[in-house]
C-alpha atoms as a PDB file:
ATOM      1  CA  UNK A   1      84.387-111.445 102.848  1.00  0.00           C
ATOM      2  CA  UNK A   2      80.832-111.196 103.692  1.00  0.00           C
ATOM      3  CA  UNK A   3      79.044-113.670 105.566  1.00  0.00           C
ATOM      4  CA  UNK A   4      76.650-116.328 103.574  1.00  0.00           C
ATOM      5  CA  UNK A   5      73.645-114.540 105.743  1.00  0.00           C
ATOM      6  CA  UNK A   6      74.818-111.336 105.147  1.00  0.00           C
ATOM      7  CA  UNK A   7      74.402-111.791 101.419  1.00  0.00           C
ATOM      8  CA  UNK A   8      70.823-113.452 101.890  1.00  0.00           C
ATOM      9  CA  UNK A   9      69.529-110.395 104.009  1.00  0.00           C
ATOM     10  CA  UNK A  10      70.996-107.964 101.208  1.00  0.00           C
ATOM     11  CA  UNK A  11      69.049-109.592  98.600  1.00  0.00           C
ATOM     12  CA  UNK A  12      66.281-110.072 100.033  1.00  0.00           C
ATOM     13  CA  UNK A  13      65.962-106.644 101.367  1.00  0.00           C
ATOM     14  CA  UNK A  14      66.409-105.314  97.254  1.00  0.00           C
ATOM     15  CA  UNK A  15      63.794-107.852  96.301  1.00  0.00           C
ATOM     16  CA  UNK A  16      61.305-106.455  98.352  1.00  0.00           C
ATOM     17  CA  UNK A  17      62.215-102.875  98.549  1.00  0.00           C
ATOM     18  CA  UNK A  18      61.336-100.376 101.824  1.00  0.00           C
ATOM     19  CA  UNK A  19      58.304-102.341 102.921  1.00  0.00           C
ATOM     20  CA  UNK A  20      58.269 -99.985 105.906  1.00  0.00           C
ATOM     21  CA  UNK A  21      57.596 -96.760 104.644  1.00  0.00           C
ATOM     22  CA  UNK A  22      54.598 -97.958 102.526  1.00  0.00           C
ATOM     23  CA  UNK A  23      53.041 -99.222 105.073  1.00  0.00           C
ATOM     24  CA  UNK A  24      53.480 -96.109 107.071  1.00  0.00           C
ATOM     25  CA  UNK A  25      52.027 -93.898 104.688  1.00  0.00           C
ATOM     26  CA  UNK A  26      48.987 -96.474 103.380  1.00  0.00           C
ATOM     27  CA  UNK A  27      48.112 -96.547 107.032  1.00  0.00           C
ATOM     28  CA  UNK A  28      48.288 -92.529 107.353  1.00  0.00           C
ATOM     29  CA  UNK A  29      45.959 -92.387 103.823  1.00  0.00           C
ATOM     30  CA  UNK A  30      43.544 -94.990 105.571  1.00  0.00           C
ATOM     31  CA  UNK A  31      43.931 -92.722 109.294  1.00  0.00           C
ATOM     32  CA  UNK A  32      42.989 -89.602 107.372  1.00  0.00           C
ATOM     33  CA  UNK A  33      39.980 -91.285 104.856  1.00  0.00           C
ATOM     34  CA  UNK A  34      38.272 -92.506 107.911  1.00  0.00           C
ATOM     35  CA  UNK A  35      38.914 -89.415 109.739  1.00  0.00           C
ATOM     36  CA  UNK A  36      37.102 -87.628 107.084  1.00  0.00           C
ATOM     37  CA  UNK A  37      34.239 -90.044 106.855  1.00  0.00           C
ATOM     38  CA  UNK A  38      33.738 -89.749 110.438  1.00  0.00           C
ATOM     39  CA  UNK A  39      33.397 -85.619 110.514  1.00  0.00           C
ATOM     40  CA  UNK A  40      31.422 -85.807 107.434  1.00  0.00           C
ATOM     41  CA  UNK A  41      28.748 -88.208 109.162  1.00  0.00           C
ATOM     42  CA  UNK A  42      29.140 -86.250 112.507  1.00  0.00           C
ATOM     43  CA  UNK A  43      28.606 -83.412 110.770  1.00  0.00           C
ATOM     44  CA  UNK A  44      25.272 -84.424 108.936  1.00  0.00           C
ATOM     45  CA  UNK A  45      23.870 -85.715 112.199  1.00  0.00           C
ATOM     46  CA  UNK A  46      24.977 -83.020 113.546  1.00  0.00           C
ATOM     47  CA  UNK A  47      22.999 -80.697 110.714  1.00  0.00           C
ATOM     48  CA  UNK A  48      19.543 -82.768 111.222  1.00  0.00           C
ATOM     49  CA  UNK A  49      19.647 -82.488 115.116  1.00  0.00           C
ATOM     50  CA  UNK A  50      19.931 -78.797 114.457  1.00  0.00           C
ATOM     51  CA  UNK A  51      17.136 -78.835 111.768  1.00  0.00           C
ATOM     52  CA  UNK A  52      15.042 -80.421 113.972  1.00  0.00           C
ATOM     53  CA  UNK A  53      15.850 -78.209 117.110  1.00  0.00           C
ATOM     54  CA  UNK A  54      14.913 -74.975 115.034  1.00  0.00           C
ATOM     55  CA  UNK A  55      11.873 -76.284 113.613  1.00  0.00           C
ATOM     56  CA  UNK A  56      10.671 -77.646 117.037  1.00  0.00           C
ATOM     57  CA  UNK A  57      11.381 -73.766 118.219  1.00  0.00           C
ATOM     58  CA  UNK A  58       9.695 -72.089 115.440  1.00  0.00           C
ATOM     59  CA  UNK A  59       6.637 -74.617 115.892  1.00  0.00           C
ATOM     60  CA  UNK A  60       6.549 -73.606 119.382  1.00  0.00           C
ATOM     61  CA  UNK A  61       6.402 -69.879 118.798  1.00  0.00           C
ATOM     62  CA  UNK A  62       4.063 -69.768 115.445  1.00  0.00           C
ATOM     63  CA  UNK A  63       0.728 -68.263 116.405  1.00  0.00           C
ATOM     64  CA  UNK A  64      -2.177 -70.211 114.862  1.00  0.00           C
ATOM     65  CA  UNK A  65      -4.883 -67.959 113.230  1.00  0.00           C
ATOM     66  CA  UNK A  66      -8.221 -68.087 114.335  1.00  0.00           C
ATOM     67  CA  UNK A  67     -11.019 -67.640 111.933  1.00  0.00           C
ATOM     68  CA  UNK A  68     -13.002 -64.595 113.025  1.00  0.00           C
ATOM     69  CA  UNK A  69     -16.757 -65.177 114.467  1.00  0.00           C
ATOM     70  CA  UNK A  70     -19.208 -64.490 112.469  1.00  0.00           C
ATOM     71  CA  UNK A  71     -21.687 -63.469 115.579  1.00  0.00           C
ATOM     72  CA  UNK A  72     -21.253 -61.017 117.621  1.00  0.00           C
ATOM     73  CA  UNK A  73     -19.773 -61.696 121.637  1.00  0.00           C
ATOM     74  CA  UNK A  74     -22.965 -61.602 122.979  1.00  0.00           C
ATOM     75  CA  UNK A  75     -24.010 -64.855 121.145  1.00  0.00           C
ATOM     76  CA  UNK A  76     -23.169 -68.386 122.222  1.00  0.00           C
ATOM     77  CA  UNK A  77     -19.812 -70.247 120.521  1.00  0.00           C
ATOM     78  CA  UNK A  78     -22.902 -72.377 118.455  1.00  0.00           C
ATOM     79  CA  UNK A  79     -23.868 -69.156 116.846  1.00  0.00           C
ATOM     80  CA  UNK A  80     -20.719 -67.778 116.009  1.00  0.00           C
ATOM     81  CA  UNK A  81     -20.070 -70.595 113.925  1.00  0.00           C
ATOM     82  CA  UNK A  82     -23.401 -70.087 112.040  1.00  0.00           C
ATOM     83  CA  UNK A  83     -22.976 -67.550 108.291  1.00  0.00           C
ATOM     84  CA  UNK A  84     -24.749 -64.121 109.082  1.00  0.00           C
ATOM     85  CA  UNK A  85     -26.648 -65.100 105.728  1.00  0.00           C
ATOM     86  CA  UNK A  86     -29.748 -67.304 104.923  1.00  0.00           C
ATOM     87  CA  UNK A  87     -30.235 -69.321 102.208  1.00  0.00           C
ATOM     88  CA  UNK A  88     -33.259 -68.588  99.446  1.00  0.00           C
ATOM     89  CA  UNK A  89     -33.554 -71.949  98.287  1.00  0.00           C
ATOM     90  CA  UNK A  90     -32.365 -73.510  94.747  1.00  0.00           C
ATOM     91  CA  UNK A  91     -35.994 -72.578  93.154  1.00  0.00           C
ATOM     92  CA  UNK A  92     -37.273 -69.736  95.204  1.00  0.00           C
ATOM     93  CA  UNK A  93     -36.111 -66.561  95.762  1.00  0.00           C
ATOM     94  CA  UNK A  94     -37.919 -65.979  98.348  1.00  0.00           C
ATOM     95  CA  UNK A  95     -35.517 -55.577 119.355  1.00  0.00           C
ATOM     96  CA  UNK A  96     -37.103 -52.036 119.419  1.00  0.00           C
ATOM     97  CA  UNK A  97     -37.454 -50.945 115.712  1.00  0.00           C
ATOM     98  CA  UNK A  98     -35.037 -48.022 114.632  1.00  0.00           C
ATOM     99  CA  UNK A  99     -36.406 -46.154 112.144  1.00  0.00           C
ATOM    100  CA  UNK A 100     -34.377 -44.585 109.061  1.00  0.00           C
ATOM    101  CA  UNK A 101     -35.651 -41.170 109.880  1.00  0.00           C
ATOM    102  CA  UNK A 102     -34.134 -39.596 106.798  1.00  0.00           C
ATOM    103  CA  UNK A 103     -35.141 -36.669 105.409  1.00  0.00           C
ATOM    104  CA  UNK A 104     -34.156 -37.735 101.560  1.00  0.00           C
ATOM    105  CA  UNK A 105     -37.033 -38.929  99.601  1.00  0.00           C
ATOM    106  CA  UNK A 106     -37.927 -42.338  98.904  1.00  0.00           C
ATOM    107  CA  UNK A 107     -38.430 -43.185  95.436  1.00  0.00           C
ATOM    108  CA  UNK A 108     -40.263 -45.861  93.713  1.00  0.00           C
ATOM    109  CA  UNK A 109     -38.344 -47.068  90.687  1.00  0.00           C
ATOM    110  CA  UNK A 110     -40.277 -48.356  88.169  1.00  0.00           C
ATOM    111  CA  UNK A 111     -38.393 -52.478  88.071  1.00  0.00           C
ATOM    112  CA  UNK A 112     -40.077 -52.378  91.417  1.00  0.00           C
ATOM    113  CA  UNK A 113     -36.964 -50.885  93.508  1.00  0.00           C
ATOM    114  CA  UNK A 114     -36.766 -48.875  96.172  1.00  0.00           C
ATOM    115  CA  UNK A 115     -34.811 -46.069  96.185  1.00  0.00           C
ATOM    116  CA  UNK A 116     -33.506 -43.629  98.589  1.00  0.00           C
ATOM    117  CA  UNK A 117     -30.399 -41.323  98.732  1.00  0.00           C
ATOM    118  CA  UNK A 118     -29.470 -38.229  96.187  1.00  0.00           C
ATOM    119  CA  UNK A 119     -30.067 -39.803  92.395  1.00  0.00           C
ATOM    120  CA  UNK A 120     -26.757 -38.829  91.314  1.00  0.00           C
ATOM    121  CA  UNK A 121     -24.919 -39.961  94.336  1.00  0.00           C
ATOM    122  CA  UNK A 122     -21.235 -41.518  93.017  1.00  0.00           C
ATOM    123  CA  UNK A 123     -22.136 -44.757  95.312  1.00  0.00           C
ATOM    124  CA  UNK A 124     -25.133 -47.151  95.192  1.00  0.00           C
ATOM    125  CA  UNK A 125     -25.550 -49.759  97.448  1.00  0.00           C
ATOM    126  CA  UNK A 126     -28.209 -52.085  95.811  1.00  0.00           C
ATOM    127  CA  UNK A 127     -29.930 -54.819  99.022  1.00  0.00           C
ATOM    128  CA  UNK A 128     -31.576 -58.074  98.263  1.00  0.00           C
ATOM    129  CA  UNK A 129     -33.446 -58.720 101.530  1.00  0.00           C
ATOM    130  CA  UNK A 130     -36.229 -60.394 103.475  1.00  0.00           C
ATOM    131  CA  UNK A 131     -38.670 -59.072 105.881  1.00  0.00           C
ATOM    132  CA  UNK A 132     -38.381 -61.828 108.378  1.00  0.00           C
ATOM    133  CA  UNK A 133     -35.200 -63.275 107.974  1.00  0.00           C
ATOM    134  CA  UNK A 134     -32.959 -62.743 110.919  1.00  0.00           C
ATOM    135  CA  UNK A 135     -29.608 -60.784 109.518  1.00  0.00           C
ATOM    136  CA  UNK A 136     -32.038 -58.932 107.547  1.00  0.00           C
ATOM    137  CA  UNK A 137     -33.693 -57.441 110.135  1.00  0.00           C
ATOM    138  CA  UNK A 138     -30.551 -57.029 111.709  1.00  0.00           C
ATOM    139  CA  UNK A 139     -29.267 -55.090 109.174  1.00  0.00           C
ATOM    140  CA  UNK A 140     -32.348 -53.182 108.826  1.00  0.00           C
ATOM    141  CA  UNK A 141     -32.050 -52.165 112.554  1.00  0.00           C
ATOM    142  CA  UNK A 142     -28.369 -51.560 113.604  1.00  0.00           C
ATOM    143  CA  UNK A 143     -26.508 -50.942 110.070  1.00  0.00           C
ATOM    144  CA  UNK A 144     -29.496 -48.727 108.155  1.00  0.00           C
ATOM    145  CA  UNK A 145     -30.082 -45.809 110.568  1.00  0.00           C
ATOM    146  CA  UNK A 146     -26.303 -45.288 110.258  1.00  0.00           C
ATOM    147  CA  UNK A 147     -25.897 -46.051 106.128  1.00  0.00           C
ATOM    148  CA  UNK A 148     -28.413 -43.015 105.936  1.00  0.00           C
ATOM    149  CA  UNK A 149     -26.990 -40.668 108.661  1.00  0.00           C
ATOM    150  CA  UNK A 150     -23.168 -41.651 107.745  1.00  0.00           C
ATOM    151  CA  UNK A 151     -23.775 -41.305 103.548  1.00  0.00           C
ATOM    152  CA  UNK A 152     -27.152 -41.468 102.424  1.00  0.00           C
ATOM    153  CA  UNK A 153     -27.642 -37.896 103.714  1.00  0.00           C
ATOM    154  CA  UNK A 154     -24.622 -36.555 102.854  1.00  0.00           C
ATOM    155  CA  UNK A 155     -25.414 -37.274  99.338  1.00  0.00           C
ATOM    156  CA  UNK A 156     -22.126 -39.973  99.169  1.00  0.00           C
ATOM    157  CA  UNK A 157     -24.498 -43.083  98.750  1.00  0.00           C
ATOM    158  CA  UNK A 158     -27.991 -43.683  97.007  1.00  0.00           C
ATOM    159  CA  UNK A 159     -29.630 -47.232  98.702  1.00  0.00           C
ATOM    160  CA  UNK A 160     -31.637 -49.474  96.972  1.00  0.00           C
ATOM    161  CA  UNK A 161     -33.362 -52.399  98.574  1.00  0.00           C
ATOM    162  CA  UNK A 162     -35.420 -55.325  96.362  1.00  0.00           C
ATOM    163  CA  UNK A 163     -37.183 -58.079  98.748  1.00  0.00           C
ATOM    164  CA  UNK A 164     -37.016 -61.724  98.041  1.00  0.00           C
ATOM    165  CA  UNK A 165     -40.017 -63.905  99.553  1.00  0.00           C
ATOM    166  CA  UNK A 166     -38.745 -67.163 100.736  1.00  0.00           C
ATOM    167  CA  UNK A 167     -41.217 -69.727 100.642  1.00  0.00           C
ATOM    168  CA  UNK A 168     -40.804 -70.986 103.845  1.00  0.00           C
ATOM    169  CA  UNK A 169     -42.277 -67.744 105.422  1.00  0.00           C
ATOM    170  CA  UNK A 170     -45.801 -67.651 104.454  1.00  0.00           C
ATOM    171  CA  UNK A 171     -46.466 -63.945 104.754  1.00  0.00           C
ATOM    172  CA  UNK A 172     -43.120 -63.156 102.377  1.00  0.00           C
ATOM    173  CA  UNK A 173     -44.819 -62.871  99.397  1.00  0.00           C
ATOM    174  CA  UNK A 174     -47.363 -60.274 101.038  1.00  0.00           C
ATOM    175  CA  UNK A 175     -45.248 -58.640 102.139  1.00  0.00           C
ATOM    176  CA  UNK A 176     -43.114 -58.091  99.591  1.00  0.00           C
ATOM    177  CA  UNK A 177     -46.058 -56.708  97.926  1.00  0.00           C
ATOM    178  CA  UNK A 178     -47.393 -54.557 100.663  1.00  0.00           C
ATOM    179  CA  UNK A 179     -43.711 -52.552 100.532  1.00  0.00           C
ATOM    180  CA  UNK A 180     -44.341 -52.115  96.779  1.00  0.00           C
ATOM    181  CA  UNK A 181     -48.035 -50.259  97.687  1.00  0.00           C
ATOM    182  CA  UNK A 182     -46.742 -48.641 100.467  1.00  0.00           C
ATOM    183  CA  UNK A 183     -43.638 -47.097  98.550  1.00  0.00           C
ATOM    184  CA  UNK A 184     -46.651 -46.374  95.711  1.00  0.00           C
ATOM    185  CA  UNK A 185     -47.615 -43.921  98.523  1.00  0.00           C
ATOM    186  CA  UNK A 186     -44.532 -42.376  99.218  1.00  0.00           C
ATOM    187  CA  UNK A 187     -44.272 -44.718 102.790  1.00  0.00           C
ATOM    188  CA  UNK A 188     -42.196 -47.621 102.043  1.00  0.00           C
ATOM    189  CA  UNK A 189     -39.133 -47.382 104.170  1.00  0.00           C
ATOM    190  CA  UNK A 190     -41.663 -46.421 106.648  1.00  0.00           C
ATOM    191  CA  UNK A 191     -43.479 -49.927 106.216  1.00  0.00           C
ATOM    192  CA  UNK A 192     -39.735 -51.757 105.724  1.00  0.00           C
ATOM    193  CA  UNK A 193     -39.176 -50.224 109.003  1.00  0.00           C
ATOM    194  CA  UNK A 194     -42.320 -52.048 110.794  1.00  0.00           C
ATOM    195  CA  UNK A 195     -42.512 -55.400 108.513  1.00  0.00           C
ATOM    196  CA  UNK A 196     -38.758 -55.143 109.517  1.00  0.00           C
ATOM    197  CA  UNK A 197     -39.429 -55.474 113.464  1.00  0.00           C
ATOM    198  CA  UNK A 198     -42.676 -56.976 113.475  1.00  0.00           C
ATOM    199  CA  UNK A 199     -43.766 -59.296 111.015  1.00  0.00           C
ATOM    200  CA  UNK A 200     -41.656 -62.418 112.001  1.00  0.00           C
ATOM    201  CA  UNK A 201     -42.822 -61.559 115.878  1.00  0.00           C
ATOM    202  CA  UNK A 202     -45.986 -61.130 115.545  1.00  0.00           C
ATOM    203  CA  UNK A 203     -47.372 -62.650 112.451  1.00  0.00           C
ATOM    204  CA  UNK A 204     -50.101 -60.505 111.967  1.00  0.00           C
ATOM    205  CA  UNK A 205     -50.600 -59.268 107.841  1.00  0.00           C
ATOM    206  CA  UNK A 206     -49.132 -56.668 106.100  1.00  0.00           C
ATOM    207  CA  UNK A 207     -51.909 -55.079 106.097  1.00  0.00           C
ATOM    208  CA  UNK A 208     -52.534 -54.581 109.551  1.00  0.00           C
ATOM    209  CA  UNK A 209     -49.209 -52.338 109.471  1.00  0.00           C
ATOM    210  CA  UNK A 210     -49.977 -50.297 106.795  1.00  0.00           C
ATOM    211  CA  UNK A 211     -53.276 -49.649 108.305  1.00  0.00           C
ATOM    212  CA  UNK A 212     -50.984 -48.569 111.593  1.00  0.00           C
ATOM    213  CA  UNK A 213     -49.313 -45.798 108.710  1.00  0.00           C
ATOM    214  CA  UNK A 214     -52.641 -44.610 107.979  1.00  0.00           C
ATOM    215  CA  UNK A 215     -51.938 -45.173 104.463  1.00  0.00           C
ATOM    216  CA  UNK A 216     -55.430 -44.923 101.887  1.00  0.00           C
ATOM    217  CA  UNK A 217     -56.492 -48.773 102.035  1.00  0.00           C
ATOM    218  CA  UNK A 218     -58.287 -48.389  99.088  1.00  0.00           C
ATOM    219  CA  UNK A 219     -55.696 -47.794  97.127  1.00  0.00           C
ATOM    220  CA  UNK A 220     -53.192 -49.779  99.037  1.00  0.00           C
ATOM    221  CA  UNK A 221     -55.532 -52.680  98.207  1.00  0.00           C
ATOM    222  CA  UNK A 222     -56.144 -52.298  94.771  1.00  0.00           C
ATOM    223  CA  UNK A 223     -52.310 -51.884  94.492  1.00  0.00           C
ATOM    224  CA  UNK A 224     -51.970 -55.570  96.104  1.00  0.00           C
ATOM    225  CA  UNK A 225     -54.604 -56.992  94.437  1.00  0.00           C
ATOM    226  CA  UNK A 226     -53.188 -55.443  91.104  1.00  0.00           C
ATOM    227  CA  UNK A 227     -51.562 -58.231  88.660  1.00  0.00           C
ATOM    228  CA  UNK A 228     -48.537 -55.470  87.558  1.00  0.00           C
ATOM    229  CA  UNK A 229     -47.309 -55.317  91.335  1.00  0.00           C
ATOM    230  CA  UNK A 230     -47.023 -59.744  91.088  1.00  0.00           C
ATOM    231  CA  UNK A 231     -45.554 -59.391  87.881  1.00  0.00           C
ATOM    232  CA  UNK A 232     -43.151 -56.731  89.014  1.00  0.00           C
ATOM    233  CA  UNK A 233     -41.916 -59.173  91.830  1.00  0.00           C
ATOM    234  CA  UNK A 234     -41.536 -62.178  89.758  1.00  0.00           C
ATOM    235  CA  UNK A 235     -39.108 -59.987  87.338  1.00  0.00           C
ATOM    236  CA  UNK A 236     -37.330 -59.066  90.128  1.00  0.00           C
ATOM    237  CA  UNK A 237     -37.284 -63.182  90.928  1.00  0.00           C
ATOM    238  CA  UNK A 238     -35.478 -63.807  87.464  1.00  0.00           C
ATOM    239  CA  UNK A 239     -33.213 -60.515  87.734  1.00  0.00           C
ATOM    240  CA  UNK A 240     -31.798 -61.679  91.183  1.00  0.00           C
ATOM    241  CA  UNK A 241     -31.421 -65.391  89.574  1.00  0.00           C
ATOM    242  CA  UNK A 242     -29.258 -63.494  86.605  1.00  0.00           C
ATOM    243  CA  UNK A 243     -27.184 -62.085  89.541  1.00  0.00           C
ATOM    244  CA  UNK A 244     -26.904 -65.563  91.097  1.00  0.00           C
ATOM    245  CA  UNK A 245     -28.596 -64.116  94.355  1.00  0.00           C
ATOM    246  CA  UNK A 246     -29.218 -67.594  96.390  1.00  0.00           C
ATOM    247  CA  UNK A 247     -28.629 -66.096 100.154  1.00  0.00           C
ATOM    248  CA  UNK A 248     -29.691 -63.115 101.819  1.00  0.00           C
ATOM    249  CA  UNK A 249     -28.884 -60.501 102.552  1.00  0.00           C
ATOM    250  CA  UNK A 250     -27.065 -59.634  99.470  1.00  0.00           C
ATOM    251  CA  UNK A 251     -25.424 -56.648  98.539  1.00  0.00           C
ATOM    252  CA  UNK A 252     -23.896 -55.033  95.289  1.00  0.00           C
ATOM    253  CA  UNK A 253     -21.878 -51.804  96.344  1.00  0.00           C
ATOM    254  CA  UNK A 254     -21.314 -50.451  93.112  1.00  0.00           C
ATOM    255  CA  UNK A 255     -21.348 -53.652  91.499  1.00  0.00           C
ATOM    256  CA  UNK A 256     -18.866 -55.551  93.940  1.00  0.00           C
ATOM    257  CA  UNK A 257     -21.022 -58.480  95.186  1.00  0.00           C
ATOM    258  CA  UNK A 258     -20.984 -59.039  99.178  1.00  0.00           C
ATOM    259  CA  UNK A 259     -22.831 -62.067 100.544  1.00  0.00           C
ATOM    260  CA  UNK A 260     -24.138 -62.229 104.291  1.00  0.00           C
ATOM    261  CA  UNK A 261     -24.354 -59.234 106.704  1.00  0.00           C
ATOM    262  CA  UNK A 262     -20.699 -57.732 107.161  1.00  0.00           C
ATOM    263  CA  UNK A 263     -19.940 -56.072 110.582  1.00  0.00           C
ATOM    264  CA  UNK A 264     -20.557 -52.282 109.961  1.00  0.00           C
ATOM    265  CA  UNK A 265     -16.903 -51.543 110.413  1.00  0.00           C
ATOM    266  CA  UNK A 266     -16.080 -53.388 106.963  1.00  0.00           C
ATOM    267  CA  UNK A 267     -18.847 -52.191 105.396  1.00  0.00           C
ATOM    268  CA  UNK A 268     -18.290 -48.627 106.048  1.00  0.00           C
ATOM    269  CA  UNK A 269     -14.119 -49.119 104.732  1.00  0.00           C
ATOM    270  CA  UNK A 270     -15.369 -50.654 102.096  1.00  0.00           C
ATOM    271  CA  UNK A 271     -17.547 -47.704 100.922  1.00  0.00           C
ATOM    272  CA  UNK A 272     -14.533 -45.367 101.818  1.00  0.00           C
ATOM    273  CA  UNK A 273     -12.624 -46.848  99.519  1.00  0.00           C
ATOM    274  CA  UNK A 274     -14.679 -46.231  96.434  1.00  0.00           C
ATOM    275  CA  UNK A 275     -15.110 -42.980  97.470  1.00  0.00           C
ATOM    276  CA  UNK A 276     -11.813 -42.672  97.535  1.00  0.00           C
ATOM    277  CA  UNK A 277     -10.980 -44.076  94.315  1.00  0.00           C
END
């Protein structure tokens, strides 16, 4: 016969079941959870450090851009900041010389442009310029000779150059005037050339340099003192506002609008391309 305590343990053992086997396998379900938990957080800590390793590599080995200078490397760092362009104002559209030396014949159109290349050349290069503004001149010195020699000649581009006076040069107007008598006489590149290289040096008037061509002053002065050659430059003033001209130089390469001087090198691919085209 069993024992009184016996009995007791029995029961009590069916009232509560296998208590420890349950436990066993909560606690495993609990091991395993936080085991879990703890990869998963090790692993996103894991996945930022490396995100922020790779990005602190790439920033290391990106190469920043630099904007290109607009000067040449002869100038000073102020310069090469500065546009290779001047401004004409909201209301107004105003080194040893090297000489086109072309052999094409200038012609004087008769909206007061000046024309020189082969008529039916496939390119036109259209100029809005200034006589003493500095990338002007530039252009007229370094990038002309070569325009004529490289394409005008060859019959690939027909150039046409208008001048704006700027009001802050009080000899622009003049001599925007003077190039219109000159070209009346078959000299106006000729006189570009010279207003080109002198007139902002020297200051001396226009007409001192067309005297230096030997051109007939009589008519040269009848031409300036003409009201058809001011009337011709102010409807060149209103054309170039229709064109939203307001810096110079400015060029239209078969329509395609360029503002400032470009380096030669640009300009030149650029013209190869329509060619090409």
């Amino acid at each position: 016969m069993a024992s009184k305590h016996s009995i007791a343990s029995s029961r009590l053992r069916a009232s509560m079941g296998t208590p420890s086997r349950v436990t066993r396998c909560g606690i495993e379900a609990i091991v395993a959870r936080l085991s879990l938990l703890c990869s998963i957080l090790y692993s996103a800590r894991m996945q930022k450090f490396l995100i922020l390793l790779v990005s602190c590599i790439l920033t290391a080995c990106t190469t920043v851009k630099e904007t290109p200078p607009m000067a040449t490397g002869q100038e000073s760092s102020s310069a090469a900041l500065q546009p290779r362009m001047e401004e004409t104002g909201e209301d107004e559209v105003v080194a040893p010389p090297a000489a086109t030396g072309s052999t094409v014949a200038e012609r004087l159109l008769a909206t007061g442009i000046l024309e020189i290349g082969e008529a039916n050349a496939p390119l036109t290069l259209l100029l809005f310029t200034e006589h003493h503004a500095r990338y002007c001149r530039e252009f007229q010195r370094d990038m002309m000779p070569r325009l004529v020699e490289e394409f005008v000649e060859p019959g690939v581009l027909r150039l046409q150059v208008v001048i704006l006076p700027l009001k802050k040069y009080p000899q622009s107007q003049t001599a925007a005037a003077a190039l219109l008598c000159a070209a009346e006489q078959e000299r106006g590149f000729d006189l570009h050339d010279i207003l080109s290289d002198k007139l902002d040096r020297e200051r001396l008037e226009p007409r001192h340099y067309a005297e230096e061509l030997k051109l007939d002053m009589e008519l040269f002065d009848e031409c300036l003192a003409d009201e058809g050659t001011a009337l011709v430059l102010e409807q060149q003033r209103t054309w170039s506002h229709s064109l939203a001209v307001s810096l110079v130089p400015t060029f239209f390469l078969n329509g395609e609008k360029l503002v400032g001087l470009p380096y030669y090198a640009d300009l030149k691919g650029m013209i190869g391309e329509q060619v090409s085209e």
